[in-house]
Protein backbone atom coordinates (compact mmCIF):
# COMPACT_ATOMS: atom_id res chain seq x y z
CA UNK A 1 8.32 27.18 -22.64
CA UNK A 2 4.44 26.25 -22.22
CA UNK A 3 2.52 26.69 -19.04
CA UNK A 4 -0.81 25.58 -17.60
CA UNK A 5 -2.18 26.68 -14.38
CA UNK A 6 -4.14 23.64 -13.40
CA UNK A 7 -5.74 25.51 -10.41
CA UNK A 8 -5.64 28.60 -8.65
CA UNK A 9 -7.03 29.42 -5.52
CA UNK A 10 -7.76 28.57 -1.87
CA UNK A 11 -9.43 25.67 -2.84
CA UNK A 12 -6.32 24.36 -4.78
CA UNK A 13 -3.12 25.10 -6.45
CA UNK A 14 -0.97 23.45 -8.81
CA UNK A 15 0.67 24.65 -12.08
CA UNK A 16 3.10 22.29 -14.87
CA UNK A 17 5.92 24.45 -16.64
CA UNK A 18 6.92 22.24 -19.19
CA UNK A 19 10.43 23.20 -20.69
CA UNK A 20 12.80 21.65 -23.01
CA UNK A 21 14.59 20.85 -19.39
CA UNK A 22 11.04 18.60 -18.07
CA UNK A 23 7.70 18.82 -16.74
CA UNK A 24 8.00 20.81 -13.56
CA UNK A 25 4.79 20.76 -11.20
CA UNK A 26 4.02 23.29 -8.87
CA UNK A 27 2.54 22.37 -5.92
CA UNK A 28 -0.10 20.18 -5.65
CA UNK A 29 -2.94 21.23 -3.40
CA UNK A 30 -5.96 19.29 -5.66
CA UNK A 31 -7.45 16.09 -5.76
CA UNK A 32 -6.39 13.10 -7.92
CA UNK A 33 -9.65 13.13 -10.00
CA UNK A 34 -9.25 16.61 -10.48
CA UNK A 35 -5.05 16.43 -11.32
CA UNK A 36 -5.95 13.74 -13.61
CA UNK A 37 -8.53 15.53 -15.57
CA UNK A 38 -6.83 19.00 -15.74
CA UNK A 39 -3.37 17.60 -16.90
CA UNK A 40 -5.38 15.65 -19.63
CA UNK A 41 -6.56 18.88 -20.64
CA UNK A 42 -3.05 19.27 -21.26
CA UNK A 43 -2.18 16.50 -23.16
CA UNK A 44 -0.46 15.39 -20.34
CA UNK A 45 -0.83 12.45 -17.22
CA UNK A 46 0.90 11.93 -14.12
CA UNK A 47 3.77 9.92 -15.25
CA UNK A 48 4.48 13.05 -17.37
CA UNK A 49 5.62 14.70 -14.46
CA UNK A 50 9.54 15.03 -14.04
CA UNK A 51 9.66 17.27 -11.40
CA UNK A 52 7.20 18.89 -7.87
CA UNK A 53 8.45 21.81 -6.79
CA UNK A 54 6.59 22.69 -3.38
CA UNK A 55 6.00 26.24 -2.52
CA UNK A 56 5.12 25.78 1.27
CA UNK A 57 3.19 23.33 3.15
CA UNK A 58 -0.48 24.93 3.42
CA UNK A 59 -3.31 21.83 2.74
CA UNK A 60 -4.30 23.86 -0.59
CA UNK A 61 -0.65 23.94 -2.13
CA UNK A 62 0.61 19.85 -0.95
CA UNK A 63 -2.77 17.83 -0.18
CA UNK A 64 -2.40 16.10 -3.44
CA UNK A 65 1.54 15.82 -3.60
CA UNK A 66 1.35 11.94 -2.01
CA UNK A 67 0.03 11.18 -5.88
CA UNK A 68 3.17 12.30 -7.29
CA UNK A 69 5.97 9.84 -6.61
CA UNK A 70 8.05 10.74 -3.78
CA UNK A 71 11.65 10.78 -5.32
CA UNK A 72 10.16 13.73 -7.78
CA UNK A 73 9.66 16.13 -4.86
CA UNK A 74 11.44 19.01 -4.25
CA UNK A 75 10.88 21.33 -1.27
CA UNK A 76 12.45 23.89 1.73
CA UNK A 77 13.95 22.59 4.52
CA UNK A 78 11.02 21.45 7.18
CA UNK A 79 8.40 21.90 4.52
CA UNK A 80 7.45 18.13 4.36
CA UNK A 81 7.27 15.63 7.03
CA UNK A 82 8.99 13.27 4.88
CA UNK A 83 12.99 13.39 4.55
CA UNK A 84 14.13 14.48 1.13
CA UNK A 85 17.34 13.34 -0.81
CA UNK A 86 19.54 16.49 0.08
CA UNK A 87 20.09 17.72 -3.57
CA UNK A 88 16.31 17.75 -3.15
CA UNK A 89 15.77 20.40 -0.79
CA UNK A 90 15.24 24.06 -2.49
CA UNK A 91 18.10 26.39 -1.14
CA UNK A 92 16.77 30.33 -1.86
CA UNK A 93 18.43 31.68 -4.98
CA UNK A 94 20.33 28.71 -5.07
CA UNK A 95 20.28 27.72 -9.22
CA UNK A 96 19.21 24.07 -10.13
CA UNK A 97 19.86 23.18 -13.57
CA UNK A 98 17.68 20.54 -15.15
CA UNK A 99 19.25 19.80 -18.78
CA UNK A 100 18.45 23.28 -20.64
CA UNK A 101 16.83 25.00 -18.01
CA UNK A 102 17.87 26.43 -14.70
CA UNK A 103 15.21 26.89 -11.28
CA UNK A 104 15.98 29.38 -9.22
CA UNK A 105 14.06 29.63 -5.82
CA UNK A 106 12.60 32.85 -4.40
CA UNK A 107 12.10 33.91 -0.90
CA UNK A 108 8.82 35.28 -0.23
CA UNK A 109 7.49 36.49 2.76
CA UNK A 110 4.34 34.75 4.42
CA UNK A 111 3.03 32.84 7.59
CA UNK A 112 4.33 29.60 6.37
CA UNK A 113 7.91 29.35 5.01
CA UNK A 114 6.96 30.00 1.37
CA UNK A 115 9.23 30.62 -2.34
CA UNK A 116 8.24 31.39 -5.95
CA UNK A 117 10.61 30.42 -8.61
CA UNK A 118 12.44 31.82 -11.63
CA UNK A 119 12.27 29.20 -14.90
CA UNK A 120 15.11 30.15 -17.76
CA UNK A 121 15.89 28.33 -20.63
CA UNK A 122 18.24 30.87 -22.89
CA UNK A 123 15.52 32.09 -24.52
CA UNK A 124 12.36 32.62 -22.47
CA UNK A 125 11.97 33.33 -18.38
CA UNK A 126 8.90 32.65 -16.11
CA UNK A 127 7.80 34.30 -12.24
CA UNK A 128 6.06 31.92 -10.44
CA UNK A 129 5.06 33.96 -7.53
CA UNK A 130 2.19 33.74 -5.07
CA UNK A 131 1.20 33.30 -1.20
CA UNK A 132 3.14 36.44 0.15
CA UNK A 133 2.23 39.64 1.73
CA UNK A 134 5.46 41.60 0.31
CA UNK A 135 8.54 40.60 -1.78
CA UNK A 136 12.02 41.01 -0.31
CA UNK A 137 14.05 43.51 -2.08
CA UNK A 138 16.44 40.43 -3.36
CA UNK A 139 14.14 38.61 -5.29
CA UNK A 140 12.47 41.31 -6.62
CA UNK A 141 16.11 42.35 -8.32
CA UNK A 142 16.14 38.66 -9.97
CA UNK A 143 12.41 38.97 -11.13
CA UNK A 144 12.70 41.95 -13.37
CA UNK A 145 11.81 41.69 -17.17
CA UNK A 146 10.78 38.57 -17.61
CA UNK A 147 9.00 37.08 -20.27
CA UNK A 148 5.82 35.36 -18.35
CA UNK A 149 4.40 35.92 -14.78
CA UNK A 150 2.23 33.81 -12.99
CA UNK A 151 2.06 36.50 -9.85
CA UNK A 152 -0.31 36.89 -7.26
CA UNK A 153 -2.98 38.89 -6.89
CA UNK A 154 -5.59 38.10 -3.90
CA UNK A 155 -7.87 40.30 -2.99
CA UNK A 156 -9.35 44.34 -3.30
CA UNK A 157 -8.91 45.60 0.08
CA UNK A 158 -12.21 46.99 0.41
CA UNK A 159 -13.89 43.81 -0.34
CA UNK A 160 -11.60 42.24 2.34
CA UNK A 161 -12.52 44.87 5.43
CA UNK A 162 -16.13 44.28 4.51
CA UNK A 163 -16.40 40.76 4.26
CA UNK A 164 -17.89 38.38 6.88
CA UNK A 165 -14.41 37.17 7.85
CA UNK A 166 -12.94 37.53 11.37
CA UNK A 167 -11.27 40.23 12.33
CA UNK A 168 -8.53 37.85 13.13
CA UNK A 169 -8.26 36.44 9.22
CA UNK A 170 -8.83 39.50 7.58
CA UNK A 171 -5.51 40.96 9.83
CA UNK A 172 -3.27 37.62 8.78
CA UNK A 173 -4.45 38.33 5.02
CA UNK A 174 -3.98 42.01 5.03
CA UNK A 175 -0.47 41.73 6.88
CA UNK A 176 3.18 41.33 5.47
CA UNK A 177 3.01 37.67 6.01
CA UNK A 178 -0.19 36.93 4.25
CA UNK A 179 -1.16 37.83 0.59
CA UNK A 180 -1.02 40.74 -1.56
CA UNK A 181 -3.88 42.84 -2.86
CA UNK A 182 -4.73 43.90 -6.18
CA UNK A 183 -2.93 47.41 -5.92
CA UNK A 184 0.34 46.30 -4.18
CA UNK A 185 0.59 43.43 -7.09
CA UNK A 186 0.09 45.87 -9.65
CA UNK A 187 2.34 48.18 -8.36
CA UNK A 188 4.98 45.61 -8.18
CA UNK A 189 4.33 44.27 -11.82
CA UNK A 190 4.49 48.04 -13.12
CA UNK A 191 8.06 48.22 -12.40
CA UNK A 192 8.95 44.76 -12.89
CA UNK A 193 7.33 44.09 -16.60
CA UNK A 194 9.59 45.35 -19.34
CA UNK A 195 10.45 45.06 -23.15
CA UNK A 196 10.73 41.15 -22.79
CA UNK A 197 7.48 40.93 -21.07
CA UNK A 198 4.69 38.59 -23.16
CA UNK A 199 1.87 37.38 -20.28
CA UNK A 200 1.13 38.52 -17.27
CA UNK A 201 -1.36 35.97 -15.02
CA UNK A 202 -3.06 37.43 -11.93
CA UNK A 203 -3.33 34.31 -9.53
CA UNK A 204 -4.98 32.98 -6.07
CA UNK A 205 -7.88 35.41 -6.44
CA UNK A 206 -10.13 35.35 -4.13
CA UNK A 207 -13.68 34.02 -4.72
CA UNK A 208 -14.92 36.06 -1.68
CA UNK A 209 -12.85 38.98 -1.69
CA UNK A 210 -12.17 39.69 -5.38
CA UNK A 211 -13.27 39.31 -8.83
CA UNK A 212 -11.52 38.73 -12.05
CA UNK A 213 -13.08 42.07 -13.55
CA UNK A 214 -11.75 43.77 -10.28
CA UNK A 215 -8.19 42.48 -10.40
CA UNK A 216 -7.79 43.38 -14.08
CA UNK A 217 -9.14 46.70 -13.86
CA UNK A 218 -6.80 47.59 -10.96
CA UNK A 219 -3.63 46.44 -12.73
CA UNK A 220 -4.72 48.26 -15.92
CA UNK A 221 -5.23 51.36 -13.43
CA UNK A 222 -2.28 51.10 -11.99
CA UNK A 223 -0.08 50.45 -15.33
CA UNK A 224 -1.16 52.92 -16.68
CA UNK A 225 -0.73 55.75 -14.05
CA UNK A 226 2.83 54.68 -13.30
CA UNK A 227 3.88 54.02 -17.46
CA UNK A 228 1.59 56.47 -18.98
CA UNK A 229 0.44 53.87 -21.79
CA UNK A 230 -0.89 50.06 -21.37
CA UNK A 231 2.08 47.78 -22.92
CA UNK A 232 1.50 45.41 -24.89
CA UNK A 233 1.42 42.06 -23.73
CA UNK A 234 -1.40 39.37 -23.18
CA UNK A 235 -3.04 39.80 -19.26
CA UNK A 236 -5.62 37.19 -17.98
CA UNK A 237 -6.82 35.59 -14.80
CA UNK A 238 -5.80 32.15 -13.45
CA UNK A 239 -8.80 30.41 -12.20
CA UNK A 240 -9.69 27.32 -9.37
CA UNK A 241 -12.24 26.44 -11.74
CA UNK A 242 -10.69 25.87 -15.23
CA UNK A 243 -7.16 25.55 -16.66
CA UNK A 244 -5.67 28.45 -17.82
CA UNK A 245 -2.40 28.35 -20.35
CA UNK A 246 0.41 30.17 -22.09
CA UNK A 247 3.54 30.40 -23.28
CA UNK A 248 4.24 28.59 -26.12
CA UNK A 249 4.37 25.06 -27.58
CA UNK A 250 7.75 23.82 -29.14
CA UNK A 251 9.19 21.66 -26.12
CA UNK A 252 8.94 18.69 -28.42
């Protein structure tokens, strides 16, 4: 299983799992120049795609999805305007199975309808998890131990309160139905990482209310008060500005 996180941010998400099962885009919240050139970074084009898996239906997760052809999409109920074939539509914890690998969709909890999903293939797992303000208790119970998480981490709180946001936005990011903060993602990643755990990827950071150095100092704060020791496993940043990758490379 080999991952690249094309973008990640408010200015644009989209990530390709590729698995011995496909090539399994999620969301698409970027430009076509800028899908183009990232997934070429990957070795990869458009009619690579298999499979776009929409998360929920804010501009900076679907903008770009009308350059992926329409009888690839998968999404929620109500998600999309358009009508989707009804094996199409993404049922929470409902299992998909595409060849070797099964999708399982996540509830999440934010101020659009929003999931994550759970890849598998036998041998490896990954989280895809972002735009939420808590987890419910049930997908936490089918996100523990897994080998790679993509999982998000938005903003330090202080950095939020004292921004020049609106009282209004900074409320609706702070709340249950928004995003999480550095702590409350590190919290949740402390007692969901485990033995099987390889990468962990701290995702949608905010450009004004966070900073990469921030977010990976909190988690490695927080590990380490709640296990007593850092484990060992590779922890990095997804970025809006680059592609970031992992996993590894034998889908072919």
């Amino acid at each position: 299983m080999k991952y690249f996180i094309l973008s990640s941010g408010s200015r644009g998400n989209s990530t390709l799992v590729c698995t011995k099962g496909g090539n399994f885009l999620i969301d698409c919240g970027i430009t076509k120049k800028l899908l183009v050139s990232r997934l070429a970074a990957c070795g990869k084009g458009i009619e690579d795609i298999d499979y776009l898996l929409v998360t929920h239906s804010h501009s900076d997760h679907i903008s770009g999805i009308k350059f992926i052809p329409e009888e690839k999409w998968f999404a929620s109920i109500n998600v999309l305007k358009e009508e989707l074939p009804k094996d199409h539509y993404l049922v929470p914890f409902r299992k998909m199975i595409f060849g070797e690998t099964v999708v399982t969709t996540l509830t999440l909890s934010h101020d659009a309808p929003s999931v994550g999903f759970l890849f598998e293939d036998g041998e490896e797992s990954l989280v895809y998890l972002t735009d939420t303000g808590y987890i419910p208790e049930r997908t936490l119970r089918f996100i523990e131990n897994k080998t790679y998480y993509i999982f998000e981490s938005n903003h330090d709180t202080k950095m939020l309160y004292e921004s020049s946001r609106p009282p209004y936005l900074i409320k609706r990011i702070a709340s249950d139905k928004g995003h999480l903060d550095n702590v409350a993602a590190s919290y949740y990643l402390s007692n969901l990482i485990g033995n099987n755990t390889k990468e962990v990827n701290l995702a949608h950071i905010s450009e004004e209310c966070n900073t990469e150095e921030i977010a990976l100092n909190t988690f490695n704060e927080v590990i380490y008060t709640q296990k007593g020791e850092r484990p060992s496993l590779l922890l990095r940043c997804a970025s809006v500005n680059h592609v970031g990758s992992g996993g590894k490379d034998d889908q072919d």
